[in-house]
PDB file of N, CA and C in Angstrom:
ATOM      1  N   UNK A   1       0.840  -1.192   0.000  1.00  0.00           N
ATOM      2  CA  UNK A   1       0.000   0.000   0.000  1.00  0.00           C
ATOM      3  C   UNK A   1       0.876   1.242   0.000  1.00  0.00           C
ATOM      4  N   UNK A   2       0.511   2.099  -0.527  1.00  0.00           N
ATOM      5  CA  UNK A   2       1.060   3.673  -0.521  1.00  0.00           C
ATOM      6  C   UNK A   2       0.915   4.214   0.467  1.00  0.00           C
ATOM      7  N   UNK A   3       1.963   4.716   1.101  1.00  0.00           N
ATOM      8  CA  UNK A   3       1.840   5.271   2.878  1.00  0.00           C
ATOM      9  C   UNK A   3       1.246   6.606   2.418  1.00  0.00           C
ATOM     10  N   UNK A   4       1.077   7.412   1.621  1.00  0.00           N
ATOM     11  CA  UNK A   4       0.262   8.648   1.921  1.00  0.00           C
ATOM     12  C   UNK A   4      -1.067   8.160   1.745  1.00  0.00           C
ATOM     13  N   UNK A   5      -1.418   6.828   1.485  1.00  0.00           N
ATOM     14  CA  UNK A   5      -2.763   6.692   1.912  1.00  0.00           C
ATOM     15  C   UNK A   5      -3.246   5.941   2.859  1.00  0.00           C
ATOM     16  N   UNK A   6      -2.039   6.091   3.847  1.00  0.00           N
ATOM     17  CA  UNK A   6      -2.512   5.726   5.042  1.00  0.00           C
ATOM     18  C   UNK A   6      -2.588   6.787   5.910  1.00  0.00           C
ATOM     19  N   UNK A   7      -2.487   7.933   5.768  1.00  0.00           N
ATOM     20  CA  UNK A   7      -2.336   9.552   6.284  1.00  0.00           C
ATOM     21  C   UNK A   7      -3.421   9.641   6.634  1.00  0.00           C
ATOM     22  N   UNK A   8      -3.981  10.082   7.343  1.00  0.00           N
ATOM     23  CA  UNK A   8      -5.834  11.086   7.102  1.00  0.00           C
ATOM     24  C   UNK A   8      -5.496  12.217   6.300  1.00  0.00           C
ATOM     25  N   UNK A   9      -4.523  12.836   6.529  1.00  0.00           N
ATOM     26  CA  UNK A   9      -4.370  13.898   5.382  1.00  0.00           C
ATOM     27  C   UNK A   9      -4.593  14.528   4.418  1.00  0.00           C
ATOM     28  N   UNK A  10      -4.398  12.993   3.201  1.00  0.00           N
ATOM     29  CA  UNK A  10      -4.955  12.974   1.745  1.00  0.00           C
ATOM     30  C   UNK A  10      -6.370  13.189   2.232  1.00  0.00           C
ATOM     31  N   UNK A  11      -6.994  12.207   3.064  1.00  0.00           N
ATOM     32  CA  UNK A  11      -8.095  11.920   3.442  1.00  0.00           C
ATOM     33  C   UNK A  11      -9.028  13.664   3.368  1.00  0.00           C
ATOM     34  N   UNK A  12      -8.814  14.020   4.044  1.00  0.00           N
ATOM     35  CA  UNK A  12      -9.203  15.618   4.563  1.00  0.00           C
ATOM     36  C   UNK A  12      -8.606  16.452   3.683  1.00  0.00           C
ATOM     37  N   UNK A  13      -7.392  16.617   2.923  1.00  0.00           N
ATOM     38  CA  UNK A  13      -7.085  17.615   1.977  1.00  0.00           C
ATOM     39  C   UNK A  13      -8.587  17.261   0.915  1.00  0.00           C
ATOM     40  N   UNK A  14      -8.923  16.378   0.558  1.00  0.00           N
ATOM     41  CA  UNK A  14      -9.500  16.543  -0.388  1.00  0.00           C
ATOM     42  C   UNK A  14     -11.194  16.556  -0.007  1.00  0.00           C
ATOM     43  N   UNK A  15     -11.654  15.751   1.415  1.00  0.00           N
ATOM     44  CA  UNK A  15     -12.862  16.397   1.314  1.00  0.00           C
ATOM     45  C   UNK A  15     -13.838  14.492   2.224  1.00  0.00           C
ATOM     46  N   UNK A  16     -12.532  13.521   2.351  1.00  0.00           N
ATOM     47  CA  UNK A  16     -13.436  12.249   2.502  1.00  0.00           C
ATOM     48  C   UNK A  16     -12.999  11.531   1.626  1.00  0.00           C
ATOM     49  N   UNK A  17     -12.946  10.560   2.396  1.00  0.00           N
ATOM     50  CA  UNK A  17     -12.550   8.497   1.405  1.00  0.00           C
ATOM     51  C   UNK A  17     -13.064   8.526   0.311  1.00  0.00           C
ATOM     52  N   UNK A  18     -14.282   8.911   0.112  1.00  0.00           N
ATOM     53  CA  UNK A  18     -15.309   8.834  -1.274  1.00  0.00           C
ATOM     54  C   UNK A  18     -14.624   9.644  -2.051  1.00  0.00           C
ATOM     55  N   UNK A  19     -14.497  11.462  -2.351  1.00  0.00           N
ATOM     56  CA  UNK A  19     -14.010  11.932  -2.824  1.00  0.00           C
ATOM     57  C   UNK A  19     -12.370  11.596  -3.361  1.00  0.00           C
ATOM     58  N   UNK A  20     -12.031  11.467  -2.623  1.00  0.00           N
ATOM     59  CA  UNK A  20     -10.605  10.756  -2.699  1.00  0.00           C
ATOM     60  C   UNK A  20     -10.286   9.555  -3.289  1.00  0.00           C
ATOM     61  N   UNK A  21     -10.928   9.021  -3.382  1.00  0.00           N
ATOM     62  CA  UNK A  21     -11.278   7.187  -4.313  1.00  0.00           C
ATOM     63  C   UNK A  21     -11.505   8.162  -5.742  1.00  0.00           C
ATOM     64  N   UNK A  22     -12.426   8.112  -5.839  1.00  0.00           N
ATOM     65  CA  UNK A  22     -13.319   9.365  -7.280  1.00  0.00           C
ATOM     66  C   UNK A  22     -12.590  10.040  -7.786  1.00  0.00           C
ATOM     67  N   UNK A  23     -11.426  11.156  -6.932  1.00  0.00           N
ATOM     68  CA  UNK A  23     -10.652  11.624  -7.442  1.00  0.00           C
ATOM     69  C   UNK A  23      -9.285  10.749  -8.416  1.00  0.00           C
ATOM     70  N   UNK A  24      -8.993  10.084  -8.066  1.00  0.00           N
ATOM     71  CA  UNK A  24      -7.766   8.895  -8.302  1.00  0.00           C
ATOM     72  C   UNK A  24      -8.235   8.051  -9.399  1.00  0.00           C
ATOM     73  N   UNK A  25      -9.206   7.644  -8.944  1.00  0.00           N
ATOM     74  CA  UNK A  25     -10.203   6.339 -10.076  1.00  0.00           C
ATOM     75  C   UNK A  25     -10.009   7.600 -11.701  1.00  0.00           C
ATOM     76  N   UNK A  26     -10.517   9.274 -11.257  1.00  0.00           N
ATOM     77  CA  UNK A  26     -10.785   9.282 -12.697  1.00  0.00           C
ATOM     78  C   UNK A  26      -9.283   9.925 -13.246  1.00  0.00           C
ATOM     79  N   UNK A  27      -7.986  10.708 -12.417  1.00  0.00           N
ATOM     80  CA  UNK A  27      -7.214  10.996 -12.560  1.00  0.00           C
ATOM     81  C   UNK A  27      -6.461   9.679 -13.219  1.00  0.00           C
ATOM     82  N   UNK A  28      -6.357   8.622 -13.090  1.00  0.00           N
ATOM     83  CA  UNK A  28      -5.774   6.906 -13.385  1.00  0.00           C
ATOM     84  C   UNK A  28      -6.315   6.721 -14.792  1.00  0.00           C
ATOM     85  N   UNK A  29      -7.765   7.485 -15.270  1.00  0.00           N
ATOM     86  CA  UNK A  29      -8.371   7.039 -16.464  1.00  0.00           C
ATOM     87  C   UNK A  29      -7.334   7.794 -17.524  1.00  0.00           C
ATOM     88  N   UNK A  30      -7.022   8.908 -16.828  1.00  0.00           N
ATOM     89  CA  UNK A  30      -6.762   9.931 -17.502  1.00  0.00           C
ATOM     90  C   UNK A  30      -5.481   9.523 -18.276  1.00  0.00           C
ATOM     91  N   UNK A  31      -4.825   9.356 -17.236  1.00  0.00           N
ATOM     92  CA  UNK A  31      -3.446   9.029 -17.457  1.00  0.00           C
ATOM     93  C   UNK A  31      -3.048   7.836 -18.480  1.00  0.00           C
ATOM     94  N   UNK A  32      -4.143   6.900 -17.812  1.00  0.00           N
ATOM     95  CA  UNK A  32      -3.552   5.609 -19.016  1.00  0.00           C
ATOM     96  C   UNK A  32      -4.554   6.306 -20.739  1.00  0.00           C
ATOM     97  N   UNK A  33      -5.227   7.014 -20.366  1.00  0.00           N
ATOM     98  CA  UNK A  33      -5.481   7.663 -22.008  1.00  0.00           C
ATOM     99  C   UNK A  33      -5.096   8.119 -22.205  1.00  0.00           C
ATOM    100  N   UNK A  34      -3.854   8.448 -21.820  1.00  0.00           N
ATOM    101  CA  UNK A  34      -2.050   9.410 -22.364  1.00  0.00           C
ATOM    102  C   UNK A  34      -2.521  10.724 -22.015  1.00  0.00           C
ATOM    103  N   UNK A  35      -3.291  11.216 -20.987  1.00  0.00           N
ATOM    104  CA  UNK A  35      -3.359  12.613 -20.467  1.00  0.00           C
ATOM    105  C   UNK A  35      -1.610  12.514 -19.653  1.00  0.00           C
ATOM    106  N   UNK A  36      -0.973  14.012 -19.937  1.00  0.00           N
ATOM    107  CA  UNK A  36       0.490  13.997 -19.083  1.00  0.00           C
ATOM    108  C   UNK A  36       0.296  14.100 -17.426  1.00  0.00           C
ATOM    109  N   UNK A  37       1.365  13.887 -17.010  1.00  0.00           N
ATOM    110  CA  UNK A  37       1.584  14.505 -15.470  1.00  0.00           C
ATOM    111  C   UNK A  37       1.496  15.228 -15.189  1.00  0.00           C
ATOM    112  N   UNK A  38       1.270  15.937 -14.242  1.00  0.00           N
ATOM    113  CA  UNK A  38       1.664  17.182 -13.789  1.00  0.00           C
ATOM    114  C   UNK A  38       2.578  17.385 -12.777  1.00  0.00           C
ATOM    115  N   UNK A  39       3.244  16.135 -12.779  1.00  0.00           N
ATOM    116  CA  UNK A  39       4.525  16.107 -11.636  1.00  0.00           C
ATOM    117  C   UNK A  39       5.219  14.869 -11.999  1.00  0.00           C
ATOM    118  N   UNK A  40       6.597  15.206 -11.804  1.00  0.00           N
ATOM    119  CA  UNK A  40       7.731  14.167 -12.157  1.00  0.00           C
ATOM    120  C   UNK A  40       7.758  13.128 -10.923  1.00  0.00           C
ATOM    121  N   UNK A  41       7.678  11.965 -11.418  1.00  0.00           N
ATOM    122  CA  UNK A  41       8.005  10.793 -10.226  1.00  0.00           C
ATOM    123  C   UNK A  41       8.460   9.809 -10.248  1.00  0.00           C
ATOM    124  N   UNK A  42       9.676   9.057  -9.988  1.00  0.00           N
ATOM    125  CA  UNK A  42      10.771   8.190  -9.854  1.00  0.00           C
ATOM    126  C   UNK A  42      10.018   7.382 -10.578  1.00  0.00           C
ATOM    127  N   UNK A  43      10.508   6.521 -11.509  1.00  0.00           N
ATOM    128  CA  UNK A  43       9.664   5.066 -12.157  1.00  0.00           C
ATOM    129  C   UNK A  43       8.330   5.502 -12.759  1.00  0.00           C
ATOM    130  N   UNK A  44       8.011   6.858 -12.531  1.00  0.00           N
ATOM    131  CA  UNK A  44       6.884   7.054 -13.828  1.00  0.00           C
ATOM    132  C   UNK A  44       5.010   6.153 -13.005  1.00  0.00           C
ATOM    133  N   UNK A  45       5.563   5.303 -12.080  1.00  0.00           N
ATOM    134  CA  UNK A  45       4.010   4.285 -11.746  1.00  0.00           C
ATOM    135  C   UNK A  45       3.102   5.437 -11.607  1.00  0.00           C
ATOM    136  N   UNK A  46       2.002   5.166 -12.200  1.00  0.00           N
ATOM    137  CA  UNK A  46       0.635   6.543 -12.324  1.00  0.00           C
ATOM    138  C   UNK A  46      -0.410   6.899 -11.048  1.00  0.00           C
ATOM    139  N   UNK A  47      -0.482   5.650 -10.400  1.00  0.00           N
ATOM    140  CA  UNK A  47      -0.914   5.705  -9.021  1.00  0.00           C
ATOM    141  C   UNK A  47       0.082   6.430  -8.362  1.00  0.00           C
ATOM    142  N   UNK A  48       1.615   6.790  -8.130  1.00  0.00           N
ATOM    143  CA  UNK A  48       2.401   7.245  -7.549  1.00  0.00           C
ATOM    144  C   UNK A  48       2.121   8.992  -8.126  1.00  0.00           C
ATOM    145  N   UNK A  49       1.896   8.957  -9.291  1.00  0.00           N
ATOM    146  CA  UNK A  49       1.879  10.219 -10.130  1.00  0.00           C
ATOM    147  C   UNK A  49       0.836  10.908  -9.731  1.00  0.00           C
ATOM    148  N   UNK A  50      -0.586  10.316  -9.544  1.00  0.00           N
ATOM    149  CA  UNK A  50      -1.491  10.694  -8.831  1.00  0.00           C
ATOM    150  C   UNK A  50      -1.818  11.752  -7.398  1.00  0.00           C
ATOM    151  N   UNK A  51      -0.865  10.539  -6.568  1.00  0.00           N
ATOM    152  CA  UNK A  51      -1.160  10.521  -5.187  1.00  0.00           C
ATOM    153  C   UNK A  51      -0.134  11.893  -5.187  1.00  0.00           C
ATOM    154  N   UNK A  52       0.664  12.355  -5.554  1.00  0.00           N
ATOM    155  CA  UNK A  52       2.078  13.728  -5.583  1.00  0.00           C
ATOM    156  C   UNK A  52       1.163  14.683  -6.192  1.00  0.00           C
ATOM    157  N   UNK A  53       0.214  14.317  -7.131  1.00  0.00           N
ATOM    158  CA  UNK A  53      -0.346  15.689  -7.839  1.00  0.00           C
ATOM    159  C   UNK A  53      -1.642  15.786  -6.624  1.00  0.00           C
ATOM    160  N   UNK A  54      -2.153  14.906  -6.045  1.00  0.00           N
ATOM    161  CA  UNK A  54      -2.787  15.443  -5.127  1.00  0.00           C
ATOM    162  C   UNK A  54      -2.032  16.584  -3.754  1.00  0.00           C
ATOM    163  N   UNK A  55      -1.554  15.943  -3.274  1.00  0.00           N
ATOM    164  CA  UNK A  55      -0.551  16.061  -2.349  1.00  0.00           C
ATOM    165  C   UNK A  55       0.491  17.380  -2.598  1.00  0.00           C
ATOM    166  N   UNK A  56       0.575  17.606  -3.787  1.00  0.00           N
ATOM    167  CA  UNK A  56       1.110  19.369  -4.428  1.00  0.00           C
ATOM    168  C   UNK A  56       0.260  20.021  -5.251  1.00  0.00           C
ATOM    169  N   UNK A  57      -1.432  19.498  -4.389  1.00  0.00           N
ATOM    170  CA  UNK A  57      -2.365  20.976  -4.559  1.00  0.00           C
ATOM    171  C   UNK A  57      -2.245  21.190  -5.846  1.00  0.00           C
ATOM    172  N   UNK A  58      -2.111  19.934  -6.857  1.00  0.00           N
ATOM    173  CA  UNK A  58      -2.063  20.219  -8.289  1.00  0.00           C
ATOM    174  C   UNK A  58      -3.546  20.032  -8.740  1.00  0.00           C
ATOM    175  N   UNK A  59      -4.188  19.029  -8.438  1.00  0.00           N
ATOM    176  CA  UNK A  59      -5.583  18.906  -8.790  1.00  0.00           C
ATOM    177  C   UNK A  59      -6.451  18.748  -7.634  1.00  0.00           C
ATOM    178  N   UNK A  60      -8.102  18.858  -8.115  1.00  0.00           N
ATOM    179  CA  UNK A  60      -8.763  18.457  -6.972  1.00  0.00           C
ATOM    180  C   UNK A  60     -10.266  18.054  -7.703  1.00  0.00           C
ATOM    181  N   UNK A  61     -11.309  17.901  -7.145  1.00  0.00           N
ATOM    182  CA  UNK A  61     -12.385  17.584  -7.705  1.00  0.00           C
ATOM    183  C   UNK A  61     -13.029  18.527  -7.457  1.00  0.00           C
ATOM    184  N   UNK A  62     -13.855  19.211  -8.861  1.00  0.00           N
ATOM    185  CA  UNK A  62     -15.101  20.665  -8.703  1.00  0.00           C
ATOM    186  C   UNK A  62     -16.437  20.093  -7.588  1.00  0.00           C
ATOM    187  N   UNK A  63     -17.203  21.034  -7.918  1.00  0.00           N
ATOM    188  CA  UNK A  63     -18.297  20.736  -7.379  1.00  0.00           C
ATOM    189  C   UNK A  63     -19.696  19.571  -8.340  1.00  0.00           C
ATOM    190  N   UNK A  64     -18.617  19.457  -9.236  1.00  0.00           N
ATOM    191  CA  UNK A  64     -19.783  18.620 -10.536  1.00  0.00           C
ATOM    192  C   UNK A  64     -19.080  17.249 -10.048  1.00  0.00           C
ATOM    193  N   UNK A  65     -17.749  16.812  -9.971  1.00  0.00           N
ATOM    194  CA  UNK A  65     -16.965  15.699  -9.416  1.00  0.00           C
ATOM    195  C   UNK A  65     -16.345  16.012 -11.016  1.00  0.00           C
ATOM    196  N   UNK A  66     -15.797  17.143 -11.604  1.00  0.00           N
ATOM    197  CA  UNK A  66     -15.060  16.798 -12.484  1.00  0.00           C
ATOM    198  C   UNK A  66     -13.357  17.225 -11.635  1.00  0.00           C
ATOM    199  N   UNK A  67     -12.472  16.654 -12.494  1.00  0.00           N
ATOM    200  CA  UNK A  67     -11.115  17.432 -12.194  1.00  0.00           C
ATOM    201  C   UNK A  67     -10.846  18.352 -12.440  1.00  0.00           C
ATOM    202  N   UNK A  68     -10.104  18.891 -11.899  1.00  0.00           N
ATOM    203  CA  UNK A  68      -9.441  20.143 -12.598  1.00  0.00           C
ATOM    204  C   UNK A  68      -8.110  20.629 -11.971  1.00  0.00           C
ATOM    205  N   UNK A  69      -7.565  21.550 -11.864  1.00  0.00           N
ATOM    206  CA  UNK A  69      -6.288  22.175 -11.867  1.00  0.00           C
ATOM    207  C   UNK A  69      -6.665  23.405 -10.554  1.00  0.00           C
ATOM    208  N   UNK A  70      -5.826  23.433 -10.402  1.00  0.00           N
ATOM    209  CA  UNK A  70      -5.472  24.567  -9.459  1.00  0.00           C
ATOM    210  C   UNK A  70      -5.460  26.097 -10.328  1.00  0.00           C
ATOM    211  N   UNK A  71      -4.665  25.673 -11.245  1.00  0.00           N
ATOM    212  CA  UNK A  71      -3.933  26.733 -12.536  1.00  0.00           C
ATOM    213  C   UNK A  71      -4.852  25.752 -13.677  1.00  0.00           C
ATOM    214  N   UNK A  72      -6.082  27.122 -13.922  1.00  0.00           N
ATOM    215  CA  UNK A  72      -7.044  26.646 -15.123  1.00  0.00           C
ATOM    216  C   UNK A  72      -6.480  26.623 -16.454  1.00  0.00           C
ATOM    217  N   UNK A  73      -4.902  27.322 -16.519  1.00  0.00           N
ATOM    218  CA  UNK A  73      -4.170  27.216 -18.007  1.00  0.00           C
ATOM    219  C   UNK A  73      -4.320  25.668 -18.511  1.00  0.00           C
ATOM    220  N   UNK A  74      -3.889  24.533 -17.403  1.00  0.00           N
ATOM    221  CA  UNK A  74      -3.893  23.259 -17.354  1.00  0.00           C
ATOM    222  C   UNK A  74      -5.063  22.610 -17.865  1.00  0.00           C
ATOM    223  N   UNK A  75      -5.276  22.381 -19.150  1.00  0.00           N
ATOM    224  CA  UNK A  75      -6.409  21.466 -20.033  1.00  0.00           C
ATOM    225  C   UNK A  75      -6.393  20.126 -19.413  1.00  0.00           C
ATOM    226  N   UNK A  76      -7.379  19.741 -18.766  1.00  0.00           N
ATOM    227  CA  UNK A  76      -7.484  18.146 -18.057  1.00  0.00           C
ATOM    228  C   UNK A  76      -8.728  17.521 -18.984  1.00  0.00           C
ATOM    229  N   UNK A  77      -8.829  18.514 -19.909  1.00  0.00           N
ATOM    230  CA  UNK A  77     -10.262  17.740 -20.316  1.00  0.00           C
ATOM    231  C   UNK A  77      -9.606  16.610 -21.124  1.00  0.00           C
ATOM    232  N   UNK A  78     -10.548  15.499 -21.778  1.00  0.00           N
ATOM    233  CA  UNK A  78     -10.707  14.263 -22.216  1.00  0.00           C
ATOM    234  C   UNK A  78     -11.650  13.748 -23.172  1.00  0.00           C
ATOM    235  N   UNK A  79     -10.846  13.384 -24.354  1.00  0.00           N
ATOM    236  CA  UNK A  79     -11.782  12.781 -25.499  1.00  0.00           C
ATOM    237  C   UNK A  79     -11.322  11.578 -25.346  1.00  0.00           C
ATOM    238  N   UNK A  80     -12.578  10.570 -25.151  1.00  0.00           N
ATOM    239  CA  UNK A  80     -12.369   9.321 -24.900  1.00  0.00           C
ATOM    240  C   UNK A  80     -13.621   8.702 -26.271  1.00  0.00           C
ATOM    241  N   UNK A  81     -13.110   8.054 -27.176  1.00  0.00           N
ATOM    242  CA  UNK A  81     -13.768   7.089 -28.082  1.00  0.00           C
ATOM    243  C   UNK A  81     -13.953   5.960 -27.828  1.00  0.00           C
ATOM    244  N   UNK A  82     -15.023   5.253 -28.319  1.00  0.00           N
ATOM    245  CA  UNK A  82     -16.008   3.801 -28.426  1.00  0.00           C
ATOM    246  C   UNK A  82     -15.267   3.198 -29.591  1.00  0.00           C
ATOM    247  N   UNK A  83     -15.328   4.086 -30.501  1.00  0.00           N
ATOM    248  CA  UNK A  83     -15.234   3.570 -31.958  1.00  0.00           C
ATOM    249  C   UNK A  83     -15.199   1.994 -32.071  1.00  0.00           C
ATOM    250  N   UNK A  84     -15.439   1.315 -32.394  1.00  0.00           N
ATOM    251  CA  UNK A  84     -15.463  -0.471 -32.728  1.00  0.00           C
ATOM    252  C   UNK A  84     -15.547  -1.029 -31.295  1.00  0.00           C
ATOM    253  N   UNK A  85     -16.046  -0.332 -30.246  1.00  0.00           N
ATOM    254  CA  UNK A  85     -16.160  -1.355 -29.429  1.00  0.00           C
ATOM    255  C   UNK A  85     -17.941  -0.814 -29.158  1.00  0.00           C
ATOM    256  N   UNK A  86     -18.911  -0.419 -29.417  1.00  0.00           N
ATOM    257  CA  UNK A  86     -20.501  -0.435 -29.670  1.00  0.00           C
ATOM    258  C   UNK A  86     -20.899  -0.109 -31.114  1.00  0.00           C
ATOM    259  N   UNK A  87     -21.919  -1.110 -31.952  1.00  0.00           N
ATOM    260  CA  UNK A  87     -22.369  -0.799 -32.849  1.00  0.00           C
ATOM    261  C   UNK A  87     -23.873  -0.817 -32.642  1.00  0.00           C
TER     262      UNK A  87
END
Protein backbone atom coordinates (compact mmCIF):
# COMPACT_ATOMS: atom_id res chain seq x y z
CA UNK A 1 0.00 0.00 0.00
CA UNK A 2 1.06 3.67 -0.52
CA UNK A 3 1.84 5.27 2.88
CA UNK A 4 0.26 8.65 1.92
CA UNK A 5 -2.76 6.69 1.91
CA UNK A 6 -2.51 5.73 5.04
CA UNK A 7 -2.34 9.55 6.28
CA UNK A 8 -5.83 11.09 7.10
CA UNK A 9 -4.37 13.90 5.38
CA UNK A 10 -4.95 12.97 1.75
CA UNK A 11 -8.09 11.92 3.44
CA UNK A 12 -9.20 15.62 4.56
CA UNK A 13 -7.08 17.62 1.98
CA UNK A 14 -9.50 16.54 -0.39
CA UNK A 15 -12.86 16.40 1.31
CA UNK A 16 -13.44 12.25 2.50
CA UNK A 17 -12.55 8.50 1.41
CA UNK A 18 -15.31 8.83 -1.27
CA UNK A 19 -14.01 11.93 -2.82
CA UNK A 20 -10.60 10.76 -2.70
CA UNK A 21 -11.28 7.19 -4.31
CA UNK A 22 -13.32 9.36 -7.28
CA UNK A 23 -10.65 11.62 -7.44
CA UNK A 24 -7.77 8.90 -8.30
CA UNK A 25 -10.20 6.34 -10.08
CA UNK A 26 -10.79 9.28 -12.70
CA UNK A 27 -7.21 11.00 -12.56
CA UNK A 28 -5.77 6.91 -13.38
CA UNK A 29 -8.37 7.04 -16.46
CA UNK A 30 -6.76 9.93 -17.50
CA UNK A 31 -3.45 9.03 -17.46
CA UNK A 32 -3.55 5.61 -19.02
CA UNK A 33 -5.48 7.66 -22.01
CA UNK A 34 -2.05 9.41 -22.36
CA UNK A 35 -3.36 12.61 -20.47
CA UNK A 36 0.49 14.00 -19.08
CA UNK A 37 1.58 14.50 -15.47
CA UNK A 38 1.66 17.18 -13.79
CA UNK A 39 4.53 16.11 -11.64
CA UNK A 40 7.73 14.17 -12.16
CA UNK A 41 8.00 10.79 -10.23
CA UNK A 42 10.77 8.19 -9.85
CA UNK A 43 9.66 5.07 -12.16
CA UNK A 44 6.88 7.05 -13.83
CA UNK A 45 4.01 4.28 -11.75
CA UNK A 46 0.64 6.54 -12.32
CA UNK A 47 -0.91 5.70 -9.02
CA UNK A 48 2.40 7.24 -7.55
CA UNK A 49 1.88 10.22 -10.13
CA UNK A 50 -1.49 10.69 -8.83
CA UNK A 51 -1.16 10.52 -5.19
CA UNK A 52 2.08 13.73 -5.58
CA UNK A 53 -0.35 15.69 -7.84
CA UNK A 54 -2.79 15.44 -5.13
CA UNK A 55 -0.55 16.06 -2.35
CA UNK A 56 1.11 19.37 -4.43
CA UNK A 57 -2.37 20.98 -4.56
CA UNK A 58 -2.06 20.22 -8.29
CA UNK A 59 -5.58 18.91 -8.79
CA UNK A 60 -8.76 18.46 -6.97
CA UNK A 61 -12.38 17.58 -7.71
CA UNK A 62 -15.10 20.67 -8.70
CA UNK A 63 -18.30 20.74 -7.38
CA UNK A 64 -19.78 18.62 -10.54
CA UNK A 65 -16.97 15.70 -9.42
CA UNK A 66 -15.06 16.80 -12.48
CA UNK A 67 -11.11 17.43 -12.19
CA UNK A 68 -9.44 20.14 -12.60
CA UNK A 69 -6.29 22.18 -11.87
CA UNK A 70 -5.47 24.57 -9.46
CA UNK A 71 -3.93 26.73 -12.54
CA UNK A 72 -7.04 26.65 -15.12
CA UNK A 73 -4.17 27.22 -18.01
CA UNK A 74 -3.89 23.26 -17.35
CA UNK A 75 -6.41 21.47 -20.03
CA UNK A 76 -7.48 18.15 -18.06
CA UNK A 77 -10.26 17.74 -20.32
CA UNK A 78 -10.71 14.26 -22.22
CA UNK A 79 -11.78 12.78 -25.50
CA UNK A 80 -12.37 9.32 -24.90
CA UNK A 81 -13.77 7.09 -28.08
CA UNK A 82 -16.01 3.80 -28.43
CA UNK A 83 -15.23 3.57 -31.96
CA UNK A 84 -15.46 -0.47 -32.73
CA UNK A 85 -16.16 -1.36 -29.43
CA UNK A 86 -20.50 -0.44 -29.67
CA UNK A 87 -22.37 -0.80 -32.85
Amino acid sequence: MIDELKEEAIVNKIGGRFKLSTLIQKRLTMLSAGARPLVEVRGGERMQIVIQEILQDKIFLDSTGTVRTHDDEVDLSLAVTTDGLDD
